[in-house]
C-alpha atoms as a PDB file:
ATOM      1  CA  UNK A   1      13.579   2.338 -15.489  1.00  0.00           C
ATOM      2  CA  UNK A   2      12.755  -0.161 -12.377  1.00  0.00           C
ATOM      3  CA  UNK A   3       9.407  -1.535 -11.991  1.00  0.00           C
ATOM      4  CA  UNK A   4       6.998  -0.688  -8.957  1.00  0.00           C
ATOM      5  CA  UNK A   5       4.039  -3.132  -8.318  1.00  0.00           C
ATOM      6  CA  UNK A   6       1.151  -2.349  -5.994  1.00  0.00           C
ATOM      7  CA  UNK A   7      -1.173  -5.253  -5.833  1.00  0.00           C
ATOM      8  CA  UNK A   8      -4.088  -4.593  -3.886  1.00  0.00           C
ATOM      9  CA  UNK A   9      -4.898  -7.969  -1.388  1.00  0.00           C
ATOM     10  CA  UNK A  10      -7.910  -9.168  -0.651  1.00  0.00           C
ATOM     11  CA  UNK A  11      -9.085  -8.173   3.020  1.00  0.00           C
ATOM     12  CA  UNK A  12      -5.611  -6.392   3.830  1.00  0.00           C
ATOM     13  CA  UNK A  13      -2.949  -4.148   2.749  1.00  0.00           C
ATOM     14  CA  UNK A  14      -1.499  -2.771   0.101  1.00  0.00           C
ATOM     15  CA  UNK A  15       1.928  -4.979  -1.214  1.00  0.00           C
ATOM     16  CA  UNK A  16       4.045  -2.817  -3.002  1.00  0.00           C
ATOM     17  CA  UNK A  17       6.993  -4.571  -4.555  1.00  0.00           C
ATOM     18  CA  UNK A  18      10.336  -2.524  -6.370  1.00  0.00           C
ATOM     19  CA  UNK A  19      12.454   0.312  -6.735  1.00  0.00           C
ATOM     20  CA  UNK A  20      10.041   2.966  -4.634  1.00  0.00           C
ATOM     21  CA  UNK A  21      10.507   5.803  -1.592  1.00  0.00           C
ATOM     22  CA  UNK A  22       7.504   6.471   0.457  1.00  0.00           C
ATOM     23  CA  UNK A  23       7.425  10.295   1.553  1.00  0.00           C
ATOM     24  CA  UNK A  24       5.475  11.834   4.648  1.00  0.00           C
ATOM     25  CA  UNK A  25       3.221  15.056   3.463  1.00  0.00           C
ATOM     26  CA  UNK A  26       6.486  17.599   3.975  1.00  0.00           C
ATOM     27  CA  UNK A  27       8.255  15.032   0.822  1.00  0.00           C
ATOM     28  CA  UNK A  28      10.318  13.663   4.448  1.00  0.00           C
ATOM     29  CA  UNK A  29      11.270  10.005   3.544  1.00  0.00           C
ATOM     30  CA  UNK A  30      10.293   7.231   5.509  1.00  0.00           C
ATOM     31  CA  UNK A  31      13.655   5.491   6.433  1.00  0.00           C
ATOM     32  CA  UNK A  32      12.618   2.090   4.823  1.00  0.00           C
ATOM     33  CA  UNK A  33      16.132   0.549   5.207  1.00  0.00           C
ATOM     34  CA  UNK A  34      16.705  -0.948   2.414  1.00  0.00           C
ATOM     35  CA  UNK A  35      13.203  -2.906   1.501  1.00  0.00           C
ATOM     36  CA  UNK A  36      12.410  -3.885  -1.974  1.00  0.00           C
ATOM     37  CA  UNK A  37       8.818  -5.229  -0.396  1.00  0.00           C
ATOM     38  CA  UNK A  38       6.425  -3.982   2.287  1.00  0.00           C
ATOM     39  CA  UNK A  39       2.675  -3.593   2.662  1.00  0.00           C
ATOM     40  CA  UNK A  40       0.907  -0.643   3.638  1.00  0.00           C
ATOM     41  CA  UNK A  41      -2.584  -0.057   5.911  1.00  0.00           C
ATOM     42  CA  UNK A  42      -5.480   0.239   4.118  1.00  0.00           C
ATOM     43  CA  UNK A  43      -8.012  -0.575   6.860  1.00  0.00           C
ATOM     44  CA  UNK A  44      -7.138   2.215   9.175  1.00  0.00           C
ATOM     45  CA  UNK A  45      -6.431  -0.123  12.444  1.00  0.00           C
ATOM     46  CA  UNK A  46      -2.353  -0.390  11.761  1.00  0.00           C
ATOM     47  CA  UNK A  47      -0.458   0.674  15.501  1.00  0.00           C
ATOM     48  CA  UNK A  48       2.183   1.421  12.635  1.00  0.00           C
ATOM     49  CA  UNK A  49       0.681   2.859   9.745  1.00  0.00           C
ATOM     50  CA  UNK A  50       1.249   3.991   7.280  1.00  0.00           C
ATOM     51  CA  UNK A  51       2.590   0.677   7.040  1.00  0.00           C
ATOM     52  CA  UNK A  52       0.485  -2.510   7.714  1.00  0.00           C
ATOM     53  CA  UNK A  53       1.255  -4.476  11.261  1.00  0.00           C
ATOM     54  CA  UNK A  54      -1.991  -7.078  10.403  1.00  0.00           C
ATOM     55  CA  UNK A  55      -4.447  -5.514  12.522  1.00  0.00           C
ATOM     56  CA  UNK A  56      -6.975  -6.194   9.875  1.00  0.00           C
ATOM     57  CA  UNK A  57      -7.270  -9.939  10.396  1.00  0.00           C
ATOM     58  CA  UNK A  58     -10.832 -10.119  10.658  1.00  0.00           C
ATOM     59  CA  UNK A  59     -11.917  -6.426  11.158  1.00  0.00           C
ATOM     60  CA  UNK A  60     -11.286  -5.601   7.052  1.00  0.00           C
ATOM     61  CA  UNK A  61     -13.398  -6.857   4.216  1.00  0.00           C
ATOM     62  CA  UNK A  62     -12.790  -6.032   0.253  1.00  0.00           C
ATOM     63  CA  UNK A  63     -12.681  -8.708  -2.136  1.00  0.00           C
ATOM     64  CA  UNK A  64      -9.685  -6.976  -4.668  1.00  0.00           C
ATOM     65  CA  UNK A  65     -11.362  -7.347  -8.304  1.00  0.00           C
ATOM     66  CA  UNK A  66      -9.181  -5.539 -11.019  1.00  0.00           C
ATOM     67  CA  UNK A  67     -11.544  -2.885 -12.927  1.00  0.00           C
ATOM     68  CA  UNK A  68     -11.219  -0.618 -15.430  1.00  0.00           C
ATOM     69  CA  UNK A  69     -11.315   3.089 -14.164  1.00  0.00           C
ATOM     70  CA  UNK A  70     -13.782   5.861 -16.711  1.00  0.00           C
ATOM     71  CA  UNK A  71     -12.207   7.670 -19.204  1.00  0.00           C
ATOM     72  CA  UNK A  72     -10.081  10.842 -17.670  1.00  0.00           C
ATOM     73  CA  UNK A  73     -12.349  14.059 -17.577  1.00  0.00           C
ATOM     74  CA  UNK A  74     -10.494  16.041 -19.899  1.00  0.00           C
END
């Protein structure tokens, strides 16, 4: 089985790294052409989103500290 990685950048997007599809809400794929690496928005102020087109420079702050999440609610 391939590996996906997301890592989560400070002040920016979202790099994800792999073997992954990205779907619309009706499971429509985005037509990513062949990329193994892109980032995607997480600030909101993409012209392109859902994929990132660095609009953030400057207008995003999040300083990306790995946590651990609470036990799942069972």
């Amino acid at each position: 089985m391939a590996t996906t990685k997301l890592t989560i950048n400070n002040n920016g997007s979202v790099k994800i790294e792999g073997d992954f599809e990205i779907v619309d809400m009706q499971g429509n794929n985005y037509g990513l052409q062949g990329r193994t690496v892109l980032s995607v928005c997480r600030c909101g102020l993409s012209a392109n989103k859902p994929f990132c087109d660095g609009s953030h420079k400057g207008h995003f702050e999040h300083n990306a500290i790995a946590f651990d999440l609470p036990p799942k609610k069972v």
